[in-house]
PDB file of N, CA and C in Angstrom:
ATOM      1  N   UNK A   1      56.514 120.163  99.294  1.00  0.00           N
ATOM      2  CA  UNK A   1      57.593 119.895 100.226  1.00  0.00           C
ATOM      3  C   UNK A   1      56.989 119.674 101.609  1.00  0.00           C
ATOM      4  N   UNK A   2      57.328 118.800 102.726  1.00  0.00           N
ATOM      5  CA  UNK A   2      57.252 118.517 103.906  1.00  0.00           C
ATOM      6  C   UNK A   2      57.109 118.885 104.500  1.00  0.00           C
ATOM      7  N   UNK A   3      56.653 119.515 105.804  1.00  0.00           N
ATOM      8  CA  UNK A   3      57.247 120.308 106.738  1.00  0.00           C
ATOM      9  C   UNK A   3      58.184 119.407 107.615  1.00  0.00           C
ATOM     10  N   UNK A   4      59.236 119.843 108.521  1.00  0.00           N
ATOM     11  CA  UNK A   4      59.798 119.882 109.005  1.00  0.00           C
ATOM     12  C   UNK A   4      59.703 119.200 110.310  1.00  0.00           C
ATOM     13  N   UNK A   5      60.299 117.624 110.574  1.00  0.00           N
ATOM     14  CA  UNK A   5      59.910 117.049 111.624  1.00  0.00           C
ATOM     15  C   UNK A   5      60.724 115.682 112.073  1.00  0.00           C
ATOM     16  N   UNK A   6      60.871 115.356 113.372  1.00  0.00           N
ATOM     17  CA  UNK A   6      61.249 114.305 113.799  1.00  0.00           C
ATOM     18  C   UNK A   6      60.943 113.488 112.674  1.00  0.00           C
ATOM     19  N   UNK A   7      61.715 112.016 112.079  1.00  0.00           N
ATOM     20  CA  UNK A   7      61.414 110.989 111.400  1.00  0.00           C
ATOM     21  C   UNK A   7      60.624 109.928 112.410  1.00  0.00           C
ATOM     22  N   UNK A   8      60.025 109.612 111.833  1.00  0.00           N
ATOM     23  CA  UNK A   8      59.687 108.115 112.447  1.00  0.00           C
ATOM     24  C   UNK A   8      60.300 106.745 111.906  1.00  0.00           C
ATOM     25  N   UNK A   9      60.183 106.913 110.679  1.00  0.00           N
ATOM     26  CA  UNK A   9      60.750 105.362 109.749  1.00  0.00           C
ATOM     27  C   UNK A   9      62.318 105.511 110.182  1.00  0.00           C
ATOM     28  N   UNK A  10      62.779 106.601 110.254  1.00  0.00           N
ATOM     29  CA  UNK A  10      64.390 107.067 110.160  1.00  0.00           C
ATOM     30  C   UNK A  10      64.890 107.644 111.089  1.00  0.00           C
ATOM     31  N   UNK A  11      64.657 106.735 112.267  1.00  0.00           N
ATOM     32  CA  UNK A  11      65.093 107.382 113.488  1.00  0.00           C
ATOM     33  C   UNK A  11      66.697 106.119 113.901  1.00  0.00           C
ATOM     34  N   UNK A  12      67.251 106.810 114.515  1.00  0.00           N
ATOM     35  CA  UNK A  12      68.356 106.316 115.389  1.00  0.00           C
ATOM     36  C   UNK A  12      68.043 106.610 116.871  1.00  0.00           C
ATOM     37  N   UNK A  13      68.271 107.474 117.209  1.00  0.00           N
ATOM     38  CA  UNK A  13      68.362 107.925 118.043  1.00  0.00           C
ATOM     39  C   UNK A  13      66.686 108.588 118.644  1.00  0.00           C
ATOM     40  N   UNK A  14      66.688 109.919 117.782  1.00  0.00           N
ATOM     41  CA  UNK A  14      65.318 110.561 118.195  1.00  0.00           C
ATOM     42  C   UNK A  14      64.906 111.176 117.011  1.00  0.00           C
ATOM     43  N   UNK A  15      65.554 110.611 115.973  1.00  0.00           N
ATOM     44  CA  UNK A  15      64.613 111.107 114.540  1.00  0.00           C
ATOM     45  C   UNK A  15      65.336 112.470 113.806  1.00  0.00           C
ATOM     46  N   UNK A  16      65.869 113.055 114.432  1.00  0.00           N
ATOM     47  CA  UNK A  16      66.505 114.430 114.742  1.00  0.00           C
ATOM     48  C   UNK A  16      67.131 114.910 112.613  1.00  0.00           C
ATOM     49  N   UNK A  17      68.273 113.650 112.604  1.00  0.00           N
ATOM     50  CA  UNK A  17      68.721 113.929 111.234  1.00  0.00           C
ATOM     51  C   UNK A  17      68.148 113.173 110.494  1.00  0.00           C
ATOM     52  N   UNK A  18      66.943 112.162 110.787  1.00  0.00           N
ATOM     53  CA  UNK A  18      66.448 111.450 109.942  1.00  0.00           C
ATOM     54  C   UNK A  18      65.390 112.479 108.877  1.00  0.00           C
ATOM     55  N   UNK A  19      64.503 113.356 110.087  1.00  0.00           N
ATOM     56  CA  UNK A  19      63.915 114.323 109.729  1.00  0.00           C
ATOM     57  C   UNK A  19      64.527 115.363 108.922  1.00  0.00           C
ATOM     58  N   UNK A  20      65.515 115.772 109.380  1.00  0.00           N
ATOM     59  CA  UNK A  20      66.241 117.035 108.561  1.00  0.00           C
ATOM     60  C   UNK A  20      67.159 115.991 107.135  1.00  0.00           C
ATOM     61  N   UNK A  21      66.912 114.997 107.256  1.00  0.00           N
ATOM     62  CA  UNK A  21      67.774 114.266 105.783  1.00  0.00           C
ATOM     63  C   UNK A  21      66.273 114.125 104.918  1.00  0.00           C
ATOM     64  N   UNK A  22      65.020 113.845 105.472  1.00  0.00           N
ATOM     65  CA  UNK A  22      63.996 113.748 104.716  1.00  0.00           C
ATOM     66  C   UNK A  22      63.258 115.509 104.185  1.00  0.00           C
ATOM     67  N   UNK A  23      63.504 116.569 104.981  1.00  0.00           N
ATOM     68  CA  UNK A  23      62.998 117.879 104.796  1.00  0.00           C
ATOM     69  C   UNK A  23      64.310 118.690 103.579  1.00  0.00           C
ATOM     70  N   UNK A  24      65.185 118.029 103.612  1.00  0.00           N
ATOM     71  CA  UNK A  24      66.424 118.607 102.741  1.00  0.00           C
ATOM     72  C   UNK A  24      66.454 117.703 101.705  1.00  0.00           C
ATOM     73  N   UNK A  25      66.027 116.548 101.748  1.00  0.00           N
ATOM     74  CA  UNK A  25      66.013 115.634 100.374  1.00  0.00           C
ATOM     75  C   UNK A  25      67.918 114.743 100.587  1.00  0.00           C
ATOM     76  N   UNK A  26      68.533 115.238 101.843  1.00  0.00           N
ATOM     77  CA  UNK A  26      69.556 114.382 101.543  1.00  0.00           C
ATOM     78  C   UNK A  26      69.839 113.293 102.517  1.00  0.00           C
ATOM     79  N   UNK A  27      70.751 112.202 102.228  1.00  0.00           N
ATOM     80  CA  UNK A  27      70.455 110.952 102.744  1.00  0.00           C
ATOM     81  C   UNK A  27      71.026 111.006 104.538  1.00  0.00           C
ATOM     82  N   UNK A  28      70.156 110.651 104.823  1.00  0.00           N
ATOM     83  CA  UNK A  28      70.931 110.845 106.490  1.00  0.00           C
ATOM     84  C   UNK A  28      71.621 110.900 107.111  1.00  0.00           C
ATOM     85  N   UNK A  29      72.226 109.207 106.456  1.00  0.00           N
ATOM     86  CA  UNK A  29      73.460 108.439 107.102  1.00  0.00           C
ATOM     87  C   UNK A  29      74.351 109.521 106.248  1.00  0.00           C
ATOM     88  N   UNK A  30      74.366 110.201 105.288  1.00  0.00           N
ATOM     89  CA  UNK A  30      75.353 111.412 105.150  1.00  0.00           C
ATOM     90  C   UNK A  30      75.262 112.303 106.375  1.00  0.00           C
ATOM     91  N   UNK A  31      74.633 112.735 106.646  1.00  0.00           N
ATOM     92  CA  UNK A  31      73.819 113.764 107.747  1.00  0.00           C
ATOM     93  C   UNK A  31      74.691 113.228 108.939  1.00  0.00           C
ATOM     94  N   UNK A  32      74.708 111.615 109.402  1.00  0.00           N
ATOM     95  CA  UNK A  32      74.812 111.273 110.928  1.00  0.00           C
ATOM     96  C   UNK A  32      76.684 111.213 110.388  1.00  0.00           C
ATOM     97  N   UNK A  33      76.936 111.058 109.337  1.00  0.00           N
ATOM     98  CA  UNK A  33      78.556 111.078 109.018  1.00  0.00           C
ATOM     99  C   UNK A  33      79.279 112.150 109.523  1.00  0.00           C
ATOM    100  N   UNK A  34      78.402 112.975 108.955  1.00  0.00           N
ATOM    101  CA  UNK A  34      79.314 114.280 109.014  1.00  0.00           C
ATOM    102  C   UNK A  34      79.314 114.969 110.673  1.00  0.00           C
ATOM    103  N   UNK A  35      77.531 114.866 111.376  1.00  0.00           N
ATOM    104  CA  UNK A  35      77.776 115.105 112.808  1.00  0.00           C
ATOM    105  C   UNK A  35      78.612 114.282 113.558  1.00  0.00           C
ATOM    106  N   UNK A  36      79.049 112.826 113.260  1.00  0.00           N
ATOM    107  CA  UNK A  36      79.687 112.406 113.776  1.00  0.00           C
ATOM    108  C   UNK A  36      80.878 112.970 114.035  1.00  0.00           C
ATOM    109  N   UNK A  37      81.840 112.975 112.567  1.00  0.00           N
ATOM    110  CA  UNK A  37      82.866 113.632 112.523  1.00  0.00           C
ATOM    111  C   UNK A  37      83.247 115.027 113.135  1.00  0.00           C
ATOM    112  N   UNK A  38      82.465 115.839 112.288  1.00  0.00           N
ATOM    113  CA  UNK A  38      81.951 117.137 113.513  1.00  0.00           C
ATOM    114  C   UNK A  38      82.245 116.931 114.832  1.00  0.00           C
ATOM    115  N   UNK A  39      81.987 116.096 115.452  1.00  0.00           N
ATOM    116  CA  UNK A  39      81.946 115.875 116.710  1.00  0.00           C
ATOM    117  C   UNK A  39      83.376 115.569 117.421  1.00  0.00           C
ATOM    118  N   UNK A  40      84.505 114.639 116.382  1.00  0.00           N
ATOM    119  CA  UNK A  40      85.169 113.842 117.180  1.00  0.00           C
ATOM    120  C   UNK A  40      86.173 115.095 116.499  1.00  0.00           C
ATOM    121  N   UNK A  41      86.180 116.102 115.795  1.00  0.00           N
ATOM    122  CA  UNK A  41      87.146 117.037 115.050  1.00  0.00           C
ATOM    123  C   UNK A  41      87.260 117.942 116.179  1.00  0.00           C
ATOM    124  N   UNK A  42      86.198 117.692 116.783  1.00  0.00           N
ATOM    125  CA  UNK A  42      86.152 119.359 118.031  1.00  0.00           C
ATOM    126  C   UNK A  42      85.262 120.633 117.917  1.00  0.00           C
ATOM    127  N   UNK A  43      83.818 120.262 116.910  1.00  0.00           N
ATOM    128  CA  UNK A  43      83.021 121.054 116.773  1.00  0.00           C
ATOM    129  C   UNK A  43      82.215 120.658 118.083  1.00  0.00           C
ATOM    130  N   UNK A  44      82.314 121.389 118.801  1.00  0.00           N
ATOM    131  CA  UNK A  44      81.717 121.394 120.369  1.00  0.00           C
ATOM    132  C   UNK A  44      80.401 121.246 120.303  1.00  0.00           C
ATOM    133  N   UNK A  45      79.652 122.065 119.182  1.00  0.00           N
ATOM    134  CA  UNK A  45      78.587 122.778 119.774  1.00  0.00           C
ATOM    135  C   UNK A  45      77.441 121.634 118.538  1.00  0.00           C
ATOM    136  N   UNK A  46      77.902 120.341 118.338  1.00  0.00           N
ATOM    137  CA  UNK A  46      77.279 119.569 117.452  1.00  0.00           C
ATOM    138  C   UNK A  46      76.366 118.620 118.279  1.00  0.00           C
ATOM    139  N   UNK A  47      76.818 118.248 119.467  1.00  0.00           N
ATOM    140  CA  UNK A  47      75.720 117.933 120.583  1.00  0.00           C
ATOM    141  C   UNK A  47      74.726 118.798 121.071  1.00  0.00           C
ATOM    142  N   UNK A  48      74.999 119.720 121.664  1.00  0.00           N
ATOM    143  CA  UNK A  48      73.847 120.808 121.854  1.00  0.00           C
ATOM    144  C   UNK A  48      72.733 120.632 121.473  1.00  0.00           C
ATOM    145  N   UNK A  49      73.091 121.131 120.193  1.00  0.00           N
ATOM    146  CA  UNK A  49      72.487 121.378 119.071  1.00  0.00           C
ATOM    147  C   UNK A  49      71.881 120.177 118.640  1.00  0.00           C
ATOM    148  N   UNK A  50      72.212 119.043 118.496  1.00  0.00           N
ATOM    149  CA  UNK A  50      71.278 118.133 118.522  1.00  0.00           C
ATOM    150  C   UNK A  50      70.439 118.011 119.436  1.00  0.00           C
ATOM    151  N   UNK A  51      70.593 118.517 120.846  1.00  0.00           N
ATOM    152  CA  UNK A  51      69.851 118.014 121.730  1.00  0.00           C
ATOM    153  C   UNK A  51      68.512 118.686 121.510  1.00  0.00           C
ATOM    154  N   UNK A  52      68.716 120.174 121.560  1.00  0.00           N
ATOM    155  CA  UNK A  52      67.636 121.329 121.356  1.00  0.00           C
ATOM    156  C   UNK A  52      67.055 121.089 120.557  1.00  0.00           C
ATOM    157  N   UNK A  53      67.936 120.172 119.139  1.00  0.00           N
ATOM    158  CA  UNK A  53      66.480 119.972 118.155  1.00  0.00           C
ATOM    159  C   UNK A  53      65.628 118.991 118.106  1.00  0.00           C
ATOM    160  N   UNK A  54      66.327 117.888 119.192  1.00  0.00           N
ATOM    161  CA  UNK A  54      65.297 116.969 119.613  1.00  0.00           C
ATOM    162  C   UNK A  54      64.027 117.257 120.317  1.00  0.00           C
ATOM    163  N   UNK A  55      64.193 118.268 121.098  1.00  0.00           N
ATOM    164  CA  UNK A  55      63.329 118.805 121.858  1.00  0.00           C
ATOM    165  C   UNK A  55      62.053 119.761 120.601  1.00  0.00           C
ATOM    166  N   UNK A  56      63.046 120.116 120.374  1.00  0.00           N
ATOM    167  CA  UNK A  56      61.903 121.588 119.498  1.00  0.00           C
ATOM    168  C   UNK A  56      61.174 121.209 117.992  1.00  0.00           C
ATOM    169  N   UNK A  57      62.139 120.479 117.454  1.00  0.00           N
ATOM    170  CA  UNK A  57      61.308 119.707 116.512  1.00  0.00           C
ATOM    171  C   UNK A  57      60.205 118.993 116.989  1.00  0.00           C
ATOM    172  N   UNK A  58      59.108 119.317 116.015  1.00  0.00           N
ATOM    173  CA  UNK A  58      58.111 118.414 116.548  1.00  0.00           C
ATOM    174  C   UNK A  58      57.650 117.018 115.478  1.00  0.00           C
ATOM    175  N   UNK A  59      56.948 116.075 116.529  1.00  0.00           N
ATOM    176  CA  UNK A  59      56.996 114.454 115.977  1.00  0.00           C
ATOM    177  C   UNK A  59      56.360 114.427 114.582  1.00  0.00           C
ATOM    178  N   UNK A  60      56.549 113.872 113.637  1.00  0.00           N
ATOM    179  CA  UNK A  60      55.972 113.825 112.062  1.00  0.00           C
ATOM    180  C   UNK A  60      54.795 112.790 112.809  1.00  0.00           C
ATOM    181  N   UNK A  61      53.625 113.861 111.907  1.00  0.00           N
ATOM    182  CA  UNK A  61      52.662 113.377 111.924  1.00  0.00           C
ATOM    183  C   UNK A  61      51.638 113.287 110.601  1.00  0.00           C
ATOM    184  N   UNK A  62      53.001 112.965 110.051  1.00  0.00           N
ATOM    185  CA  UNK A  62      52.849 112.128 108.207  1.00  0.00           C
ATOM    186  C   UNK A  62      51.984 110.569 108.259  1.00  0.00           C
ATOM    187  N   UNK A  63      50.868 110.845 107.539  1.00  0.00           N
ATOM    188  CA  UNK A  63      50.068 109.495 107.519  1.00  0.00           C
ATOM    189  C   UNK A  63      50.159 109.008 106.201  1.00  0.00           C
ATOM    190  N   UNK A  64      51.370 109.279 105.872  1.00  0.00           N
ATOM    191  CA  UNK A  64      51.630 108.393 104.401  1.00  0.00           C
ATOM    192  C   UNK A  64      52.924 107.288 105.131  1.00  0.00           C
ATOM    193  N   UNK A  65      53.132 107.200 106.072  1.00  0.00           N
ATOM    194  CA  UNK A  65      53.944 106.027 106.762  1.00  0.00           C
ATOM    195  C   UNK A  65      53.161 104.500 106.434  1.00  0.00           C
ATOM    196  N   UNK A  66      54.317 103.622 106.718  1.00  0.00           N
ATOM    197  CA  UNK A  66      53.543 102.168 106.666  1.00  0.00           C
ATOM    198  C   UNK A  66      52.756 102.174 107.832  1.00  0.00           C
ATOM    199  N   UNK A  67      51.448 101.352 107.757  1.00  0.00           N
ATOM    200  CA  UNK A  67      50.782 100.994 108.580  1.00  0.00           C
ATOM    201  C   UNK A  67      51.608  99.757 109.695  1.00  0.00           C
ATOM    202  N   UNK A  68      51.762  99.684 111.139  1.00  0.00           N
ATOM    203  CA  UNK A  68      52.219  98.318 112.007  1.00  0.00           C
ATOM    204  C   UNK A  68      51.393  97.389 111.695  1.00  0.00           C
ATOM    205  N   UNK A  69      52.214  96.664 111.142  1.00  0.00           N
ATOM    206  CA  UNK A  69      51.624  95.085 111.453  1.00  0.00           C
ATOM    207  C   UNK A  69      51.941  94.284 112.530  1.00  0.00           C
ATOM    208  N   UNK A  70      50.812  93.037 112.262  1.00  0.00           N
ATOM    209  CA  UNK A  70      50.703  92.753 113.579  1.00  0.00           C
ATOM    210  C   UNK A  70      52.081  91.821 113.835  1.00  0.00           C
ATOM    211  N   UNK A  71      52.830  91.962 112.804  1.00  0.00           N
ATOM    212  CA  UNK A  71      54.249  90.391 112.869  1.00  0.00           C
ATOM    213  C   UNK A  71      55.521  91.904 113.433  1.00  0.00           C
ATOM    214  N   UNK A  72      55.810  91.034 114.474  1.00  0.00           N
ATOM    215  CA  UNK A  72      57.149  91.523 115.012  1.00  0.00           C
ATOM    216  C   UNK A  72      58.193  91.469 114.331  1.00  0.00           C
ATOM    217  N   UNK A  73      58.695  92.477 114.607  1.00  0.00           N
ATOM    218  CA  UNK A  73      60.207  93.497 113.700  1.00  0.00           C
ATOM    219  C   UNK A  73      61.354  92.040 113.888  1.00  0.00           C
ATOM    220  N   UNK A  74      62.380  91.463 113.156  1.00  0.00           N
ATOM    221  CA  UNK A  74      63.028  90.683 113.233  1.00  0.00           C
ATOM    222  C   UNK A  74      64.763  91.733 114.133  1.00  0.00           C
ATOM    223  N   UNK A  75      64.966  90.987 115.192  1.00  0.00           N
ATOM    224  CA  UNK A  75      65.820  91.562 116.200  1.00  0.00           C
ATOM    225  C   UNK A  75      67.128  91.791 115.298  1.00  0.00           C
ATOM    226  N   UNK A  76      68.139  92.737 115.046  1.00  0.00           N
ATOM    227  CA  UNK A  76      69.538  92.776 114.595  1.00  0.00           C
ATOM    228  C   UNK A  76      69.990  91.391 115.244  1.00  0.00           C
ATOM    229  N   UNK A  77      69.454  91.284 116.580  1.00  0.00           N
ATOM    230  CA  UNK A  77      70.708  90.323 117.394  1.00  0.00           C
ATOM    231  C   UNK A  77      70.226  89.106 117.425  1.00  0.00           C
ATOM    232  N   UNK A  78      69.695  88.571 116.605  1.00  0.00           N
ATOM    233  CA  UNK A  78      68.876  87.236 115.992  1.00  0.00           C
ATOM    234  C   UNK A  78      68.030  86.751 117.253  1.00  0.00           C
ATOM    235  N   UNK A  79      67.456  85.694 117.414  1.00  0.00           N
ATOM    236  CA  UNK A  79      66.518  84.821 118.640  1.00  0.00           C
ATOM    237  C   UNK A  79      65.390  85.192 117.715  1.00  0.00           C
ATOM    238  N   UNK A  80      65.262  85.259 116.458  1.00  0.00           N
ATOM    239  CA  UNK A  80      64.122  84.636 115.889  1.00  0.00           C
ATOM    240  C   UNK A  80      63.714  83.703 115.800  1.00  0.00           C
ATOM    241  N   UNK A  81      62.293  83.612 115.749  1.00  0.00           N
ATOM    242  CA  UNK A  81      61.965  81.543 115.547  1.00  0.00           C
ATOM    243  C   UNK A  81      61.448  81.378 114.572  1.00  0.00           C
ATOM    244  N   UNK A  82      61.343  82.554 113.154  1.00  0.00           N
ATOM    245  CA  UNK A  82      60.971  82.262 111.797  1.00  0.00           C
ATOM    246  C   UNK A  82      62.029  81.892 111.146  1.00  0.00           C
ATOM    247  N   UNK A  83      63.284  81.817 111.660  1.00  0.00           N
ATOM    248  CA  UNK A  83      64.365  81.633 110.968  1.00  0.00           C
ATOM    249  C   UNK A  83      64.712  80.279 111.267  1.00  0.00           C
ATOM    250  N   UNK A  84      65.149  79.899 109.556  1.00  0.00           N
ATOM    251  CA  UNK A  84      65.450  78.240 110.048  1.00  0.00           C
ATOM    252  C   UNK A  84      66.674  78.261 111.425  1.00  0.00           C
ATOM    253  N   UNK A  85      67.219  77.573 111.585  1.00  0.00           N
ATOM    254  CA  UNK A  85      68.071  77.219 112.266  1.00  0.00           C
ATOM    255  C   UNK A  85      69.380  76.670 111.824  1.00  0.00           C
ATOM    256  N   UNK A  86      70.589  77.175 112.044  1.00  0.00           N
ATOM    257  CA  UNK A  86      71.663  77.018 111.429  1.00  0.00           C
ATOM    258  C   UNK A  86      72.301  75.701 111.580  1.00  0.00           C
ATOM    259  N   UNK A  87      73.074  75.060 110.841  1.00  0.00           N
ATOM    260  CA  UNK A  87      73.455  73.625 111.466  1.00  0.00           C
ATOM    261  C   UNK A  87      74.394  73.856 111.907  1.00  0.00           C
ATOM    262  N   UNK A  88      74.181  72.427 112.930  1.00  0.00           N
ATOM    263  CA  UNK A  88      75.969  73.042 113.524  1.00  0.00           C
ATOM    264  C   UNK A  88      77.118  72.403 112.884  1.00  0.00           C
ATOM    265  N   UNK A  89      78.374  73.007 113.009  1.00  0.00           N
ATOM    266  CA  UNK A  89      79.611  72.134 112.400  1.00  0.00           C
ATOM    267  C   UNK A  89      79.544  70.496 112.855  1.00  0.00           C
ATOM    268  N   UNK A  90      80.415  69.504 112.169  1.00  0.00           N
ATOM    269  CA  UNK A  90      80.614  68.435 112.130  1.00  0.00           C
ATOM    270  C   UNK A  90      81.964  68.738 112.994  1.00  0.00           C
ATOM    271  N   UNK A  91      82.009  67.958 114.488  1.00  0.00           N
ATOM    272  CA  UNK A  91      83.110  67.539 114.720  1.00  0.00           C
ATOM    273  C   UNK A  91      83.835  66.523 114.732  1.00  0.00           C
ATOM    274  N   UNK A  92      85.409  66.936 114.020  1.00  0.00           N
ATOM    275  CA  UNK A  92      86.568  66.108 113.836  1.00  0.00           C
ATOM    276  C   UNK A  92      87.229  65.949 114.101  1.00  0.00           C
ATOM    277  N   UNK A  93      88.053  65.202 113.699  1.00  0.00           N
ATOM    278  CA  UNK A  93      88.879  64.461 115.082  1.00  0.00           C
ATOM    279  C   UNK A  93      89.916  65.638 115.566  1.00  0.00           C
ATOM    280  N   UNK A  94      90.203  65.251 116.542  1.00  0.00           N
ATOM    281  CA  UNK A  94      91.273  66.610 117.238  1.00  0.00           C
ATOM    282  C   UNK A  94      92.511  66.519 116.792  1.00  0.00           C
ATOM    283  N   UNK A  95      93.220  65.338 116.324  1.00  0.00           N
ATOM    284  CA  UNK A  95      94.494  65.962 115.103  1.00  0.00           C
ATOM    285  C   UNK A  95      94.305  65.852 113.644  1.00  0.00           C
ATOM    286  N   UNK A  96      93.253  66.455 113.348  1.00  0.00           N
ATOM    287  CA  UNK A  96      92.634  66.155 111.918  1.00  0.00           C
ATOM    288  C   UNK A  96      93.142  67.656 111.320  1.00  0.00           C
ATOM    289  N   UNK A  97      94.178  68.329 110.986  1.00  0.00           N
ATOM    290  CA  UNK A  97      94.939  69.178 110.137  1.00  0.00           C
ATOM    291  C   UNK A  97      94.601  69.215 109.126  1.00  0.00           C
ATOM    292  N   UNK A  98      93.506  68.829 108.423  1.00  0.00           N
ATOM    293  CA  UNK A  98      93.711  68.472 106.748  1.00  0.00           C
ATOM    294  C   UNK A  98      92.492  70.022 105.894  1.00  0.00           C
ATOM    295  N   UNK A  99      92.533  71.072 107.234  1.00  0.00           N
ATOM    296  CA  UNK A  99      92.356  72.449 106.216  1.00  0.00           C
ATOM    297  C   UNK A  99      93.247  73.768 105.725  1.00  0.00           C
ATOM    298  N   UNK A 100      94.773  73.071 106.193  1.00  0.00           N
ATOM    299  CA  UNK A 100      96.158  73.754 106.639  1.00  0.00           C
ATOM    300  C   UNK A 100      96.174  73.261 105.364  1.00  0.00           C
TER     301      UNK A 100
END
């Protein structure tokens, strides 16, 4: 078993439940569900408590991680230039109705 540590591959934020979803064996995004909820129900003390364990946990320094390569991470918010390029629509005529 692991010891106990910030994620690196499975971070959001600061690794916090990525780590405690990888040291417990359960899936994170369960983990970030439930603090979420926790949170918006009125469990007060679910921030805190994240914060302190950001702090006190310490960084995984697991060398069974992927190695960085040298090709850059592809952005969520696209402006890639490995990606073809989308075509653009065909414009038609301006009283052309005929997808009604």
């Amino acid at each position: 078993m692991n010891k106990l540590s910030k994620s690196k591959d499975n971070a959001v934020i600061f690794g916090v439940l990525g780590g405690l979803g990888e040291y417990f064996n359960i899936d994170p995004v369960l983990l970030r569900v439930i603090v979420v909820v926790a949170t918006f129900i009125g469990v007060g003390s679910t921030v805190p408590i994240y914060l302190l364990l950001a702090l006190v946990m310490p960084e995984s320094d697991d060398q069974t991680t992927k190695p960085a390569s040298n090709k850059k991470k592809a952005s969520p918010f696209g402006g890639d230039s490995d990606k073809p390029k989308r075509k653009e629509a065909e414009k038609l005529e301006e009283d052309d109705w005929s997808d009604f």
